[in-house]
PDB file of N, CA and C in Angstrom:
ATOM      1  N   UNK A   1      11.823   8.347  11.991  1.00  0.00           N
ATOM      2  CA  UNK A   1      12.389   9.140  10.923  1.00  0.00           C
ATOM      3  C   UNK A   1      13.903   9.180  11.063  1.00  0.00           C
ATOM      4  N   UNK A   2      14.613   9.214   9.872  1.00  0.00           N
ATOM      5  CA  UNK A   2      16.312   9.258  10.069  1.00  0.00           C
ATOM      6  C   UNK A   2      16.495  10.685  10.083  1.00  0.00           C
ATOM      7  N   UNK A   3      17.605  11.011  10.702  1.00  0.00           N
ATOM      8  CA  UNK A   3      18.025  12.779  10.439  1.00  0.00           C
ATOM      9  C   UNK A   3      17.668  13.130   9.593  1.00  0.00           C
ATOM     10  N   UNK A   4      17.484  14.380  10.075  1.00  0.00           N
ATOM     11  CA  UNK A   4      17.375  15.545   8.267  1.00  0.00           C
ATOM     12  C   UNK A   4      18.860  15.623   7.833  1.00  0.00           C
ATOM     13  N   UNK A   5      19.010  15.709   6.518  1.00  0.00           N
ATOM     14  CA  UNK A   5      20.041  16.562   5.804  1.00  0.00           C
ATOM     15  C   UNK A   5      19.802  17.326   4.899  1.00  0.00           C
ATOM     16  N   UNK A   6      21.155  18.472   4.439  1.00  0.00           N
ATOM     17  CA  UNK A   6      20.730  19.572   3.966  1.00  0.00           C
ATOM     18  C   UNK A   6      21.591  18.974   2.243  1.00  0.00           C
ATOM     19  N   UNK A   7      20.645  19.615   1.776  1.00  0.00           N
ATOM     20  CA  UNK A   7      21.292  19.548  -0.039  1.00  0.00           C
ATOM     21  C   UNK A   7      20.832  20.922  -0.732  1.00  0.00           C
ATOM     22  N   UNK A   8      22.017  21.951  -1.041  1.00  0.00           N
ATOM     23  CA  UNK A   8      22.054  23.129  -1.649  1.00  0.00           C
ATOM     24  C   UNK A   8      20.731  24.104  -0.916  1.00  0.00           C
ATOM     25  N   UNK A   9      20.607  24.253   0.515  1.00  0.00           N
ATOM     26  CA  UNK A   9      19.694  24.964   1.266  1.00  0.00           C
ATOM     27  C   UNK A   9      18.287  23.965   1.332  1.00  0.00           C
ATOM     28  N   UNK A  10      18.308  23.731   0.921  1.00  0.00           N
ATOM     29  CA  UNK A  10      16.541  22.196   0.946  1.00  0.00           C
ATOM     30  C   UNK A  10      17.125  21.477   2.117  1.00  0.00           C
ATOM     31  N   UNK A  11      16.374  20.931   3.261  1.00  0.00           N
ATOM     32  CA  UNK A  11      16.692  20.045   4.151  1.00  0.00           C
ATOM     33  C   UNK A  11      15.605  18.419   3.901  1.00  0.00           C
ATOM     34  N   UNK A  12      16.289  18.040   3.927  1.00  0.00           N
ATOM     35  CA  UNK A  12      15.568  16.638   3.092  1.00  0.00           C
ATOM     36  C   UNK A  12      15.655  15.686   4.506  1.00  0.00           C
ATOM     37  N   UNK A  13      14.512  14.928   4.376  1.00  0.00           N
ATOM     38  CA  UNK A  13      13.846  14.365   5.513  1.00  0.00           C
ATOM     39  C   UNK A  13      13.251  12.821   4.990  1.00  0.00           C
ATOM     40  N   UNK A  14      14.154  11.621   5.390  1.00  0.00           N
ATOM     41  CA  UNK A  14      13.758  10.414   4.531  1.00  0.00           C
ATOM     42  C   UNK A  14      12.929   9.870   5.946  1.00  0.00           C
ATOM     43  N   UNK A  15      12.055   8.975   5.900  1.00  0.00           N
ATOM     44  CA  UNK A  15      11.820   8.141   6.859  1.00  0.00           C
ATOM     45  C   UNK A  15      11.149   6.280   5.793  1.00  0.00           C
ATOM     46  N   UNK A  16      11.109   6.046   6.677  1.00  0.00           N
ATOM     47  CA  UNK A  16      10.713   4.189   6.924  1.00  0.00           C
ATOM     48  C   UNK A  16       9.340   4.146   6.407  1.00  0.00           C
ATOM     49  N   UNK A  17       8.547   3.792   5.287  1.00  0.00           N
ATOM     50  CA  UNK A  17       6.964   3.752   5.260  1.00  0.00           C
ATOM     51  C   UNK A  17       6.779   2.720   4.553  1.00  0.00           C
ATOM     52  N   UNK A  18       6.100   1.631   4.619  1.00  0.00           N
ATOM     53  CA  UNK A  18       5.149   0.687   3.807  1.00  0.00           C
ATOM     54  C   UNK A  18       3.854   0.976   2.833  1.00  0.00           C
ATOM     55  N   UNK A  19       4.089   0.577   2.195  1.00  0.00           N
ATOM     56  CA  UNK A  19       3.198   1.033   0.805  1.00  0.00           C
ATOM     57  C   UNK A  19       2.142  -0.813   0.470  1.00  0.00           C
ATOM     58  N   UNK A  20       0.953  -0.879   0.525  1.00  0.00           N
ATOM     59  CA  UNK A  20       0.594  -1.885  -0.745  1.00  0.00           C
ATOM     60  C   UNK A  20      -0.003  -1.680  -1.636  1.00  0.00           C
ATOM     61  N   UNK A  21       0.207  -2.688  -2.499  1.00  0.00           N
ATOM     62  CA  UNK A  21      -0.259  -2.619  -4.117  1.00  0.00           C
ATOM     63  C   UNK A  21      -0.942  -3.446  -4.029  1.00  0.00           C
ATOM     64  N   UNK A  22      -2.146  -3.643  -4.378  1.00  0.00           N
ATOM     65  CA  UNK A  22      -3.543  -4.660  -4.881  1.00  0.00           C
ATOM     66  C   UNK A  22      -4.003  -4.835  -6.013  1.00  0.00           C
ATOM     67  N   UNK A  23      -4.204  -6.163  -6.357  1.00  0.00           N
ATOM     68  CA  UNK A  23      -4.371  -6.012  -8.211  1.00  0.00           C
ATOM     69  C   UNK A  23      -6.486  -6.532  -7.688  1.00  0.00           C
ATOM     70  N   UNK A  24      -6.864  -6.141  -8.847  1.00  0.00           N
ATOM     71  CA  UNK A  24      -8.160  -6.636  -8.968  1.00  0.00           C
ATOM     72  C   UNK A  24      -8.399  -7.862  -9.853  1.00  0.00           C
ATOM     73  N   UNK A  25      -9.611  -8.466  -9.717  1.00  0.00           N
ATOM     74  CA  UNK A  25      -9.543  -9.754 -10.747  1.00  0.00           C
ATOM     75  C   UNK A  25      -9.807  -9.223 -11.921  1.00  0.00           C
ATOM     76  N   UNK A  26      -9.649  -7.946 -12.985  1.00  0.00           N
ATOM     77  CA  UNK A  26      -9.291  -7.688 -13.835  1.00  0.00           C
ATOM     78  C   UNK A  26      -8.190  -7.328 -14.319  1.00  0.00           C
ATOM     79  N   UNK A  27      -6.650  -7.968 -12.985  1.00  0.00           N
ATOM     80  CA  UNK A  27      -5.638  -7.327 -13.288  1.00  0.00           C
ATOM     81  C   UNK A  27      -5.159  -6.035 -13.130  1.00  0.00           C
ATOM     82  N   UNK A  28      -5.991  -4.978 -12.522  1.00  0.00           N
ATOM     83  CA  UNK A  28      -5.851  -3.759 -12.295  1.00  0.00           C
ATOM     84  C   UNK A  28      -4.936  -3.396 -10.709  1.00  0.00           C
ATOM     85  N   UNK A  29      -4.000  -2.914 -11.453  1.00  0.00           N
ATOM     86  CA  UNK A  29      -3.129  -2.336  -9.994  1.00  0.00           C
ATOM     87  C   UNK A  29      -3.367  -1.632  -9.196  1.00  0.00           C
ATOM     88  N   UNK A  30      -4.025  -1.706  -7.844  1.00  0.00           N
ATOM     89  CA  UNK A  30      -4.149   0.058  -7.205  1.00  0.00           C
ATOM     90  C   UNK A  30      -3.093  -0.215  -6.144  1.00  0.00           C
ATOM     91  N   UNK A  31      -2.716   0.992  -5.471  1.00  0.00           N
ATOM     92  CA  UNK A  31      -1.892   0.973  -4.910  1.00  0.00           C
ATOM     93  C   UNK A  31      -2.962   1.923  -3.220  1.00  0.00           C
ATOM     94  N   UNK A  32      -3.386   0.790  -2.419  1.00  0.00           N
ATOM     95  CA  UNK A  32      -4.180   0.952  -1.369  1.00  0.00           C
ATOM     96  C   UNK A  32      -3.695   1.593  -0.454  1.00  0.00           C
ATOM     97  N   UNK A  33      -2.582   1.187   0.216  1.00  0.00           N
ATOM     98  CA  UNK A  33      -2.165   2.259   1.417  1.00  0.00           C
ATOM     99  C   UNK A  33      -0.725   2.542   0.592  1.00  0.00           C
ATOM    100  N   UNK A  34      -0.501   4.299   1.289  1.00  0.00           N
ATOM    101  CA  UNK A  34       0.677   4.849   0.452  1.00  0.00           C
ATOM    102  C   UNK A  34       1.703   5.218   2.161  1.00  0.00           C
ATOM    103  N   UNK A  35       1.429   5.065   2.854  1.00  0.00           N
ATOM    104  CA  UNK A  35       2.400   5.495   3.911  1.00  0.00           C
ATOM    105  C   UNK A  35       2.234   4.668   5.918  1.00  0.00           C
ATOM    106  N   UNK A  36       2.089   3.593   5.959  1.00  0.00           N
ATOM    107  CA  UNK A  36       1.561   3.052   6.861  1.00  0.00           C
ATOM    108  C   UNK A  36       3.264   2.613   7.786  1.00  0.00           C
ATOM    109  N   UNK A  37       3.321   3.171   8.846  1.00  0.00           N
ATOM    110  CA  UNK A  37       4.183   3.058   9.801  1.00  0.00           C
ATOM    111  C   UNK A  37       4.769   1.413  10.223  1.00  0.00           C
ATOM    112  N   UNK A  38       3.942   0.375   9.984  1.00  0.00           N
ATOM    113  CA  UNK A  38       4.297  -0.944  10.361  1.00  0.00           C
ATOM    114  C   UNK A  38       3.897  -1.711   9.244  1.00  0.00           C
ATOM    115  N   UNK A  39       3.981  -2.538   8.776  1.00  0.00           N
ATOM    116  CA  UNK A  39       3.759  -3.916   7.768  1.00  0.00           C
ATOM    117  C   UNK A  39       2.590  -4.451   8.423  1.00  0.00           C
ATOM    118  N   UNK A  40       2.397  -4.526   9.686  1.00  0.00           N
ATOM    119  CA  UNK A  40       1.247  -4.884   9.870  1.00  0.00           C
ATOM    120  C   UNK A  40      -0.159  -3.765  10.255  1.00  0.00           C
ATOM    121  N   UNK A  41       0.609  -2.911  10.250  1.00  0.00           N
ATOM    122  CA  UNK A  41      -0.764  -1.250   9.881  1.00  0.00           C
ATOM    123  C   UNK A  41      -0.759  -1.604   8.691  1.00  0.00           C
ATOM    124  N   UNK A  42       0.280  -1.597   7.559  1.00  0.00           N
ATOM    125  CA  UNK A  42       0.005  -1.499   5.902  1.00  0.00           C
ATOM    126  C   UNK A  42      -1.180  -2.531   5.639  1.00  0.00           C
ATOM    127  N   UNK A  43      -1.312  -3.852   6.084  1.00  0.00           N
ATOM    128  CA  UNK A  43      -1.870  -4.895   6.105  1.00  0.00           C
ATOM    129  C   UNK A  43      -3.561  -4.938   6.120  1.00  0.00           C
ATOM    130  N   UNK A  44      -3.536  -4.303   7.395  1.00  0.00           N
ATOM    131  CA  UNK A  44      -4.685  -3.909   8.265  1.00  0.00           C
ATOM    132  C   UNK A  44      -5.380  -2.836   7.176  1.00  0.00           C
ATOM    133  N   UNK A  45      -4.935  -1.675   6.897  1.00  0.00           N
ATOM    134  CA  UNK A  45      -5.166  -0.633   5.890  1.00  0.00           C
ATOM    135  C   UNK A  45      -5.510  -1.374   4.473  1.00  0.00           C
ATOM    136  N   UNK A  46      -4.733  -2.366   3.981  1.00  0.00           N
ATOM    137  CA  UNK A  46      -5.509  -2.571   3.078  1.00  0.00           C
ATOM    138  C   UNK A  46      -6.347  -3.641   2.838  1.00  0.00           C
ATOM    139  N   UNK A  47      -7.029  -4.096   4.227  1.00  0.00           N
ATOM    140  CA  UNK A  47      -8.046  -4.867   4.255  1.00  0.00           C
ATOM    141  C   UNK A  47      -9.047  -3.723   4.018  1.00  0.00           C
ATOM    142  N   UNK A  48      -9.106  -2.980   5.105  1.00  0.00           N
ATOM    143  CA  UNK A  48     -10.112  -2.364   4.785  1.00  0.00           C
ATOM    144  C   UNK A  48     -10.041  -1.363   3.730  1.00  0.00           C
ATOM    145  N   UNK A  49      -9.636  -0.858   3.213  1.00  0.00           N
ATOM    146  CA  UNK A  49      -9.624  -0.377   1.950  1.00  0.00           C
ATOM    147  C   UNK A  49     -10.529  -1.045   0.946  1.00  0.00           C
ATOM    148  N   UNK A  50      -9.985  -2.625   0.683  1.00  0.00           N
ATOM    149  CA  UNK A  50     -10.462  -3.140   0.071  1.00  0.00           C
ATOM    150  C   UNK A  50     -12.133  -3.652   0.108  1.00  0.00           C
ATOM    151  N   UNK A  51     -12.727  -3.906   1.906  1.00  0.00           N
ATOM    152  CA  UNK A  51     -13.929  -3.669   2.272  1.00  0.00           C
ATOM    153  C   UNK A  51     -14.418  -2.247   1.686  1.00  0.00           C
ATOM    154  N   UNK A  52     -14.113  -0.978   1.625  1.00  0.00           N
ATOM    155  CA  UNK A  52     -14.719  -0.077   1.367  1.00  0.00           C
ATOM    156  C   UNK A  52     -15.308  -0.013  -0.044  1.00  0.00           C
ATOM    157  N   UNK A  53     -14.387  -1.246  -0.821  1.00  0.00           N
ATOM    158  CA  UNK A  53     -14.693  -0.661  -2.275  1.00  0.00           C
ATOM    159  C   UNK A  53     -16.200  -1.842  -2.859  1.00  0.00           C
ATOM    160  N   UNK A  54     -16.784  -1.920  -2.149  1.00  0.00           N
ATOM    161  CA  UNK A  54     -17.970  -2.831  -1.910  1.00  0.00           C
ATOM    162  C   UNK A  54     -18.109  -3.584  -3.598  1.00  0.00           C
ATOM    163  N   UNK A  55     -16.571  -4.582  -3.309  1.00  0.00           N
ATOM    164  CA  UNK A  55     -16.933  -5.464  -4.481  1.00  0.00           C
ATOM    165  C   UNK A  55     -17.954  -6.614  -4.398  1.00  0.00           C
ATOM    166  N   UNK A  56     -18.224  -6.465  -5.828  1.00  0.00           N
ATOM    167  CA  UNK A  56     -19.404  -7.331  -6.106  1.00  0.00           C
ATOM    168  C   UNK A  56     -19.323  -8.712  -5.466  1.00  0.00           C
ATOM    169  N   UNK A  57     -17.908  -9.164  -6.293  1.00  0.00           N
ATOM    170  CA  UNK A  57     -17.675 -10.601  -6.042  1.00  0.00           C
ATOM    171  C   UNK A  57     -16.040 -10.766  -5.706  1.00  0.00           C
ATOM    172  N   UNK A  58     -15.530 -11.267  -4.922  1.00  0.00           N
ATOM    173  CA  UNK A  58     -14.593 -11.531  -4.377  1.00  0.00           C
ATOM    174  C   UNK A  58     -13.526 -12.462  -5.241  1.00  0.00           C
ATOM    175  N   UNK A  59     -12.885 -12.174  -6.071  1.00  0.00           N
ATOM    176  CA  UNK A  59     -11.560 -13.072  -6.825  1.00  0.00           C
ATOM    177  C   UNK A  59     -11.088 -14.056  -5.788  1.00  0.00           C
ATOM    178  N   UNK A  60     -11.365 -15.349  -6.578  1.00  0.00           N
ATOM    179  CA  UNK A  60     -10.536 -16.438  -6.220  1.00  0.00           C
ATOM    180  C   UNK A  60      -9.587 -16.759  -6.677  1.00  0.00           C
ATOM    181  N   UNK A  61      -8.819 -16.292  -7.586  1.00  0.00           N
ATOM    182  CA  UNK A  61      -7.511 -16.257  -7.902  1.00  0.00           C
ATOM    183  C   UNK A  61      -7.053 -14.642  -8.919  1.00  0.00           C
ATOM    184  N   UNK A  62      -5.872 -14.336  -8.623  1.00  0.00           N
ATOM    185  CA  UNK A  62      -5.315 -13.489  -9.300  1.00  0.00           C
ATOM    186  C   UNK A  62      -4.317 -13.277 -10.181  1.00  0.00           C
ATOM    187  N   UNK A  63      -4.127 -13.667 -11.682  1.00  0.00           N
ATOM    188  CA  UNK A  63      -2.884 -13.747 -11.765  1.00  0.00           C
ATOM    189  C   UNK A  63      -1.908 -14.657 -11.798  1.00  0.00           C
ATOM    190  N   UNK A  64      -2.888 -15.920 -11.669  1.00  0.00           N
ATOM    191  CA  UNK A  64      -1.771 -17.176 -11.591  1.00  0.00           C
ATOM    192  C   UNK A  64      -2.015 -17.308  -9.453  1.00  0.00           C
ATOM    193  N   UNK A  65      -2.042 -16.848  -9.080  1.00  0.00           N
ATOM    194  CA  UNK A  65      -2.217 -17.107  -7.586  1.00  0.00           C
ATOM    195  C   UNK A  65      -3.131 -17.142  -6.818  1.00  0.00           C
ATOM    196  N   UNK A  66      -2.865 -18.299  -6.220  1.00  0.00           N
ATOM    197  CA  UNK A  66      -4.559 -18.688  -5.405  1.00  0.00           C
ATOM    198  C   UNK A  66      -5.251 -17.699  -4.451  1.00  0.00           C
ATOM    199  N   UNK A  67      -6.034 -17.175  -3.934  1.00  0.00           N
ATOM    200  CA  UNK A  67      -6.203 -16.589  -2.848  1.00  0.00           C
ATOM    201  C   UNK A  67      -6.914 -17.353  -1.655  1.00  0.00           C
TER     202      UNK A  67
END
């Protein structure tokens, strides 16, 4: 986490987090992990995420991109 600083009595607190976004093969955006400490936790998180959501069938491409 970087220092806190203060703005008009509020002490505001930024830190470092990785976020991913996953589209489905209908094009649908979700956004799977929202705060994961490393790129490769974010990674990891949204494998399984994506195991949890017990899709039917697995997209072979998305979007113009191969998987």
């Amino acid at each position: 986490m970087e220092p806190a600083d203060t703005y008009k009595g509020w002490i505001l607190q930024s830190q470092k987090v990785f976020y991913v976004e996953v589209w489905d093969a209908r094009g649908n955006r979700h956004v799977a992990v929202q705060n994961a400490k490393t790129e490769e936790e974010a990674l990891e998180l949204a494998k399984k995420w994506i195991d949890q959501k017990n899709w039917v069938q697995a997209p072979s491409s998305v979007a113009g991109f191969m998987l």
